[in-house]
Protein backbone atom coordinates (compact mmCIF):
# COMPACT_ATOMS: atom_id res chain seq x y z
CA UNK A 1 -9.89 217.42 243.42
CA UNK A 2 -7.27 215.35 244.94
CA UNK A 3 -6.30 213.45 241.59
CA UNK A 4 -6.06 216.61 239.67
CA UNK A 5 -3.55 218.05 242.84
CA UNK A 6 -1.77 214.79 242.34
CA UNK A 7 -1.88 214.41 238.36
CA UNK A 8 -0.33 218.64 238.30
CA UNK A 9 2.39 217.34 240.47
CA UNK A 10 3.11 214.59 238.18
CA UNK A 11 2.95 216.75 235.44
CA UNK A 12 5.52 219.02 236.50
CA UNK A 13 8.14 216.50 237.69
CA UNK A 14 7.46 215.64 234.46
CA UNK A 15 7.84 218.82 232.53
CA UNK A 16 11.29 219.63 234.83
CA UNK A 17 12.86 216.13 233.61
CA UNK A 18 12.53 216.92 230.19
CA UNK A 19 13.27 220.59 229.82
CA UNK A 20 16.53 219.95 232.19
CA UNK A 21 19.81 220.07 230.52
CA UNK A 22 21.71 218.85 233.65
CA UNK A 23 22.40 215.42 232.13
CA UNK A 24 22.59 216.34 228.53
CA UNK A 25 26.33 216.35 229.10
CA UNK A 26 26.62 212.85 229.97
CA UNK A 27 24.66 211.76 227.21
CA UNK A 28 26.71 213.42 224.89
CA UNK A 29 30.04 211.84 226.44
CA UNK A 30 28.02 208.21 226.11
CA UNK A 31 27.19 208.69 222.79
CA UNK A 32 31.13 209.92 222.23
CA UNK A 33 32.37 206.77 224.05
CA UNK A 34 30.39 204.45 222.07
CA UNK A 35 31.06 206.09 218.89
CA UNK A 36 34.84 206.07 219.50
CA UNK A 37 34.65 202.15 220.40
CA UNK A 38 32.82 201.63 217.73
CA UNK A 39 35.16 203.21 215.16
CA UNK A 40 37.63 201.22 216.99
CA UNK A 41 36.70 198.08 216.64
CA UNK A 42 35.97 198.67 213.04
CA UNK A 43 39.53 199.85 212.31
CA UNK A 44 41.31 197.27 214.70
CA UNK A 45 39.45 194.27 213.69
CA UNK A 46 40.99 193.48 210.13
CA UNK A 47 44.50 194.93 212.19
CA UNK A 48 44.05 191.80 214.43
CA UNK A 49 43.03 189.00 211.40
CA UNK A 50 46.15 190.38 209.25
CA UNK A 51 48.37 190.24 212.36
CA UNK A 52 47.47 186.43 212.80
CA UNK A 53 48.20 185.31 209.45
CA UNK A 54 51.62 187.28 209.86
CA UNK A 55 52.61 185.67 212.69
CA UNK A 56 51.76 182.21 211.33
CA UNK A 57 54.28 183.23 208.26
CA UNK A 58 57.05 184.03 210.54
CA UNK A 59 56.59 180.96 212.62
CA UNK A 60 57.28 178.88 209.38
CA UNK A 61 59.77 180.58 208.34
CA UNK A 62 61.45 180.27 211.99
CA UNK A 63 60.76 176.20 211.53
CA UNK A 64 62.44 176.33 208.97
CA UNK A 65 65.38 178.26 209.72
CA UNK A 66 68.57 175.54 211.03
CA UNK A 67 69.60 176.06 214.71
CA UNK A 68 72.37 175.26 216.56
CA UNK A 69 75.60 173.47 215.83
CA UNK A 70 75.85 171.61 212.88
CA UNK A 71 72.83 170.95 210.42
CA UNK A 72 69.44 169.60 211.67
CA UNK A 73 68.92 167.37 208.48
């Protein structure tokens, strides 16, 4: 008699955690979040590769570019 008390009670914790929409909200922003990174880091990661190789083109062309008085031969 006592289990069944005790397995009822369970049951309906139970039954109110899943039927309750309280949190649904905050799942939903998660899920946003993490697709919005994710998109993110998609779009931004060939950004960052092509911004290295630029930068390594204007640093050679900056070596190479005479400074100061006179020539630098």
């Amino acid at each position: 008699m006592v289990t069944i008390m005790v397995f009822e009670k369970i049951r309906s914790a139970l039954r109110s955690v899943i039927f309750d929409e309280e949190g649904a909200v905050t799942v939903d922003w998660v899920v946003l979040s993490a697709a919005i990174i994710g998109i993110a880091m998609v779009v931004l990661t060939p950004i960052a590769f092509e911004t290295g190789s630029a930068s390594e083109q204007v640093a050679d062309y900056i070596a190479g570019v005479p400074s100061g008085y006179g020539s630098n031969d």
